[in-house]
Protein backbone atom coordinates (compact mmCIF):
# COMPACT_ATOMS: atom_id res chain seq x y z
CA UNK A 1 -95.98 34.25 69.83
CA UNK A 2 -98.32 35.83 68.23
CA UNK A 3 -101.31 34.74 65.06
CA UNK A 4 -98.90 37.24 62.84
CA UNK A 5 -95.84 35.98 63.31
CA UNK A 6 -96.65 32.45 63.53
CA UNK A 7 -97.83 32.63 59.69
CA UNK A 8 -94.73 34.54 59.00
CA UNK A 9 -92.68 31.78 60.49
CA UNK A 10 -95.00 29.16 58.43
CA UNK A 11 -94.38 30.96 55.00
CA UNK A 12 -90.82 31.79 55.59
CA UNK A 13 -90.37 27.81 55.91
CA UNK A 14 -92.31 26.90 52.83
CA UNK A 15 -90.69 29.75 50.68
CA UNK A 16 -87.53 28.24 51.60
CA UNK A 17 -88.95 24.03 51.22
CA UNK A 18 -89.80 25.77 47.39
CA UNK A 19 -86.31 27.51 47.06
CA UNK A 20 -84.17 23.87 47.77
CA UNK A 21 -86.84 22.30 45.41
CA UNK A 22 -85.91 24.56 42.74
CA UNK A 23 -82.24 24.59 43.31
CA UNK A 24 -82.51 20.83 43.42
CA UNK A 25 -83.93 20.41 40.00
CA UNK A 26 -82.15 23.58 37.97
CA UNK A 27 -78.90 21.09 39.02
CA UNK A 28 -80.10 18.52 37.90
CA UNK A 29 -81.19 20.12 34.52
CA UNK A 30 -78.11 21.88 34.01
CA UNK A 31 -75.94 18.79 34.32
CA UNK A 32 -78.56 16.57 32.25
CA UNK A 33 -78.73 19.49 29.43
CA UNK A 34 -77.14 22.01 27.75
CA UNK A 35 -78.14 24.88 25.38
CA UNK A 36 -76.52 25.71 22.17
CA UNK A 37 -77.25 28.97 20.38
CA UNK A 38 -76.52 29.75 16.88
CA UNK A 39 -75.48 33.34 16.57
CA UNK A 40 -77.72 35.54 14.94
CA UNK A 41 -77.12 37.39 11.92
CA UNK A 42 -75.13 35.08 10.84
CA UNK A 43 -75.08 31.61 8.49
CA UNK A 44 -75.60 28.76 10.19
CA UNK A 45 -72.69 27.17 11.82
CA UNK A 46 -74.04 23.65 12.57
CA UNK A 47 -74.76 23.34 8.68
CA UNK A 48 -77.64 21.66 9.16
CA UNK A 49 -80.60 21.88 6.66
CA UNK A 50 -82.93 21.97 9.56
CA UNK A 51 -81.84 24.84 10.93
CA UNK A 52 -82.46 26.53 14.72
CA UNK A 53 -81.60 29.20 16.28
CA UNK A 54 -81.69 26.66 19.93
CA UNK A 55 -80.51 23.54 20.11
CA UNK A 56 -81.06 21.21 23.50
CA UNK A 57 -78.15 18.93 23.87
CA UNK A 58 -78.73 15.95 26.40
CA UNK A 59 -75.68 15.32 27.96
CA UNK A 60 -76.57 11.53 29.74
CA UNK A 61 -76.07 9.74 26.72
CA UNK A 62 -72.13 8.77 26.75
CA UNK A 63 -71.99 7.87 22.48
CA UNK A 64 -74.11 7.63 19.85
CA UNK A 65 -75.13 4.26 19.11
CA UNK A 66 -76.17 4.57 15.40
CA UNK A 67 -75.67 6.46 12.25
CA UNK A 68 -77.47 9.79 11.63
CA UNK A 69 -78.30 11.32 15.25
CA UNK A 70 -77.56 14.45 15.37
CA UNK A 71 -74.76 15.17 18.02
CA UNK A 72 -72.98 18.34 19.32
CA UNK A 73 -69.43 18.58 19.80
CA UNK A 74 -66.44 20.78 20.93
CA UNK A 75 -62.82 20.98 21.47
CA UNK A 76 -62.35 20.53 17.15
CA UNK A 77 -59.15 23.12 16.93
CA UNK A 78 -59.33 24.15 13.24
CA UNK A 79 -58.17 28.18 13.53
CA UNK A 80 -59.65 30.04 12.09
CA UNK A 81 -62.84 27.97 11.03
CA UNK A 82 -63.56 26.27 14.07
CA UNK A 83 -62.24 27.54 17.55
CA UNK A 84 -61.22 25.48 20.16
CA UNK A 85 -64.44 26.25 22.55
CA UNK A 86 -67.39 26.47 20.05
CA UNK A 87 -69.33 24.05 19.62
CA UNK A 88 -70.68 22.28 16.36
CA UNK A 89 -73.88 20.48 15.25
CA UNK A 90 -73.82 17.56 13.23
CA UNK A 91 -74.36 14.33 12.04
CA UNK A 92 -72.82 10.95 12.94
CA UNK A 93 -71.74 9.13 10.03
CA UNK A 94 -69.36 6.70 11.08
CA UNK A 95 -68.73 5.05 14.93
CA UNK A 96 -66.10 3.17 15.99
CA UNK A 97 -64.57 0.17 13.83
CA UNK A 98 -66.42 1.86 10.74
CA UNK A 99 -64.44 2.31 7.29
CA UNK A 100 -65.09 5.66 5.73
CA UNK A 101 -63.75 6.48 2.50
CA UNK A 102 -64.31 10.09 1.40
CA UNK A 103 -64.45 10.53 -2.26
CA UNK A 104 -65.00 14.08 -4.36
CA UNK A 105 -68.19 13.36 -5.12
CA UNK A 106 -69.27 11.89 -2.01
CA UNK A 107 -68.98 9.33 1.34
CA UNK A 108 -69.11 5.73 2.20
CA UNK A 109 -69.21 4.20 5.07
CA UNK A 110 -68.59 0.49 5.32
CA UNK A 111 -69.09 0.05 1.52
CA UNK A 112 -72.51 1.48 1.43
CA UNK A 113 -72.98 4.89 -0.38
CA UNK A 114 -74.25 7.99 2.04
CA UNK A 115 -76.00 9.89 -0.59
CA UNK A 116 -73.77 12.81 -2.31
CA UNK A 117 -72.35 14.90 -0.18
CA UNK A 118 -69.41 16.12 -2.25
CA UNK A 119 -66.25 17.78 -1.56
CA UNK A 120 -67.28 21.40 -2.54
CA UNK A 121 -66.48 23.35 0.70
CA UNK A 122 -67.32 27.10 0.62
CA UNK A 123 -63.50 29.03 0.02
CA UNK A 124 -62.27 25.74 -1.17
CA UNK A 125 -63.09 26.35 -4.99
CA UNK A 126 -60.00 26.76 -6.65
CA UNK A 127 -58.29 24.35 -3.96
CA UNK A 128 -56.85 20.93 -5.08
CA UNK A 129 -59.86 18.88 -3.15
CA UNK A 130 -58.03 15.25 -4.11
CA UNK A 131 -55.87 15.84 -0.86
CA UNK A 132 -59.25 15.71 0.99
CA UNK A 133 -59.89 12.15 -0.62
CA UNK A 134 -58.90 8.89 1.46
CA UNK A 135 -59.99 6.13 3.44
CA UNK A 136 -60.14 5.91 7.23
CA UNK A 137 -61.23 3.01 9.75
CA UNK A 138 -62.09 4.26 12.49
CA UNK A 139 -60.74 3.67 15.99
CA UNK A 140 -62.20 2.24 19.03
CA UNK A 141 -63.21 5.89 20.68
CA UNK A 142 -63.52 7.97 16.71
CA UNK A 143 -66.86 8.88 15.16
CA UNK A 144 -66.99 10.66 11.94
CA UNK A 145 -69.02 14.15 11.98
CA UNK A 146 -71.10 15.56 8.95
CA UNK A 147 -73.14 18.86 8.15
CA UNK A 148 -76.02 17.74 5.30
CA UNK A 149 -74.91 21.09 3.24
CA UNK A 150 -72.38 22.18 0.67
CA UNK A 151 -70.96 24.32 2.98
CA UNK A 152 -70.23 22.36 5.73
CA UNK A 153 -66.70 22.09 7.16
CA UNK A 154 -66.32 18.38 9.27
CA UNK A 155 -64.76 15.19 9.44
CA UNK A 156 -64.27 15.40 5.60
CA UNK A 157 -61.85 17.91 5.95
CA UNK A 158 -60.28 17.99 9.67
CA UNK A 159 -60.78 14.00 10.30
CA UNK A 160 -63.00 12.44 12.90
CA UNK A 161 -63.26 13.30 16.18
CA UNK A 162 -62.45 11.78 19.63
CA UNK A 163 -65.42 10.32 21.78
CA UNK A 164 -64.33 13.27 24.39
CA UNK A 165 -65.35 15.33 22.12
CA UNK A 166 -68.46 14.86 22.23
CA UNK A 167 -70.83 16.01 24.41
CA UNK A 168 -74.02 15.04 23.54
CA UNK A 169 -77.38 14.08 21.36
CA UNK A 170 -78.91 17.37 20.02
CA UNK A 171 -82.45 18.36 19.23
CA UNK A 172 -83.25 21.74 17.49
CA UNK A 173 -86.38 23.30 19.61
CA UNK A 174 -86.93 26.99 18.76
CA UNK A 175 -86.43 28.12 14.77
């Protein structure tokens, strides 16, 4: 065989060692984390004060395990506000065995105020908001989701949502 060939032979092999590598570790990163985008053009649909345009959502963590992480989930059927595939960013408020009770001027969870996030939806002006007021414990696999603006539409309004739900701790990365 000849000098040529030989080092054609030798690169071929590492070009293909550095090919598996990289396969090897885009699955793993695509199964640890997910991208969210937030449209642009538009208003922000996580209704988050901090707001990106590119949120990284780590999918190994299985539940959040205290109040105010900011989570990302799906599957929340509220046509035509929320579709059944998009995918929302907000707030955990309550976690399992936690009593919320939403009031029209604001939340408490567990008897302890969470400053005033009232019940002044965007399009919900003229509508009677006392329907939106009640309390709810929460059960064994039901967190309670929250934007940190007035126009965010979550757990106040369409109740809490199911652990599947879920699918993992978000971190904004590119504004």
């Amino acid at each position: 065989m000849t000098t040529w060939l030989k080092s054609k032979k030798r690169i071929a092999i590492k070009m293909l060692a550095v090919a598996l590598v990289m396969v090897s570790a885009s699955a793993f990163t695509v199964t640890r984390y997910g991208i969210g985008l937030t449209p642009g053009g538009v208003a922000p649909v996580s209704c988050i004060k901090d707001f990106y345009r590119v949120w990284l959502i780590d999918k190994t963590v299985s539940h959040p395990e205290k109040r105010g992480e900011l989570w990302s989930a799906t599957g929340i059927d509220v046509k035509p506000i929320i579709l059944p595939r998009q995918t929302l960013v907000k707030y955990v408020w309550g976690l399992p065995g936690d009593t919320v009770e939403i009031h029209a001027k604001g939340i408490s969870v567990n008897d302890q105020y969470i400053d005033s996030y009232p019940l002044t939806m965007e399009g919900l002006e003229s509508a009677d908001l006392s329907r939106f007021e009640r309390t709810i414990t929460l059960a064994s696999d039901e967190y309670f989701l929250m934007g940190d603006t007035a126009v965010s539409f979550d757990s106040r309004y369409w109740g809490p949502v199911n652990g599947s739900q879920l699918i993992g701790r978000t971190k904004g990365i590119i504004r």
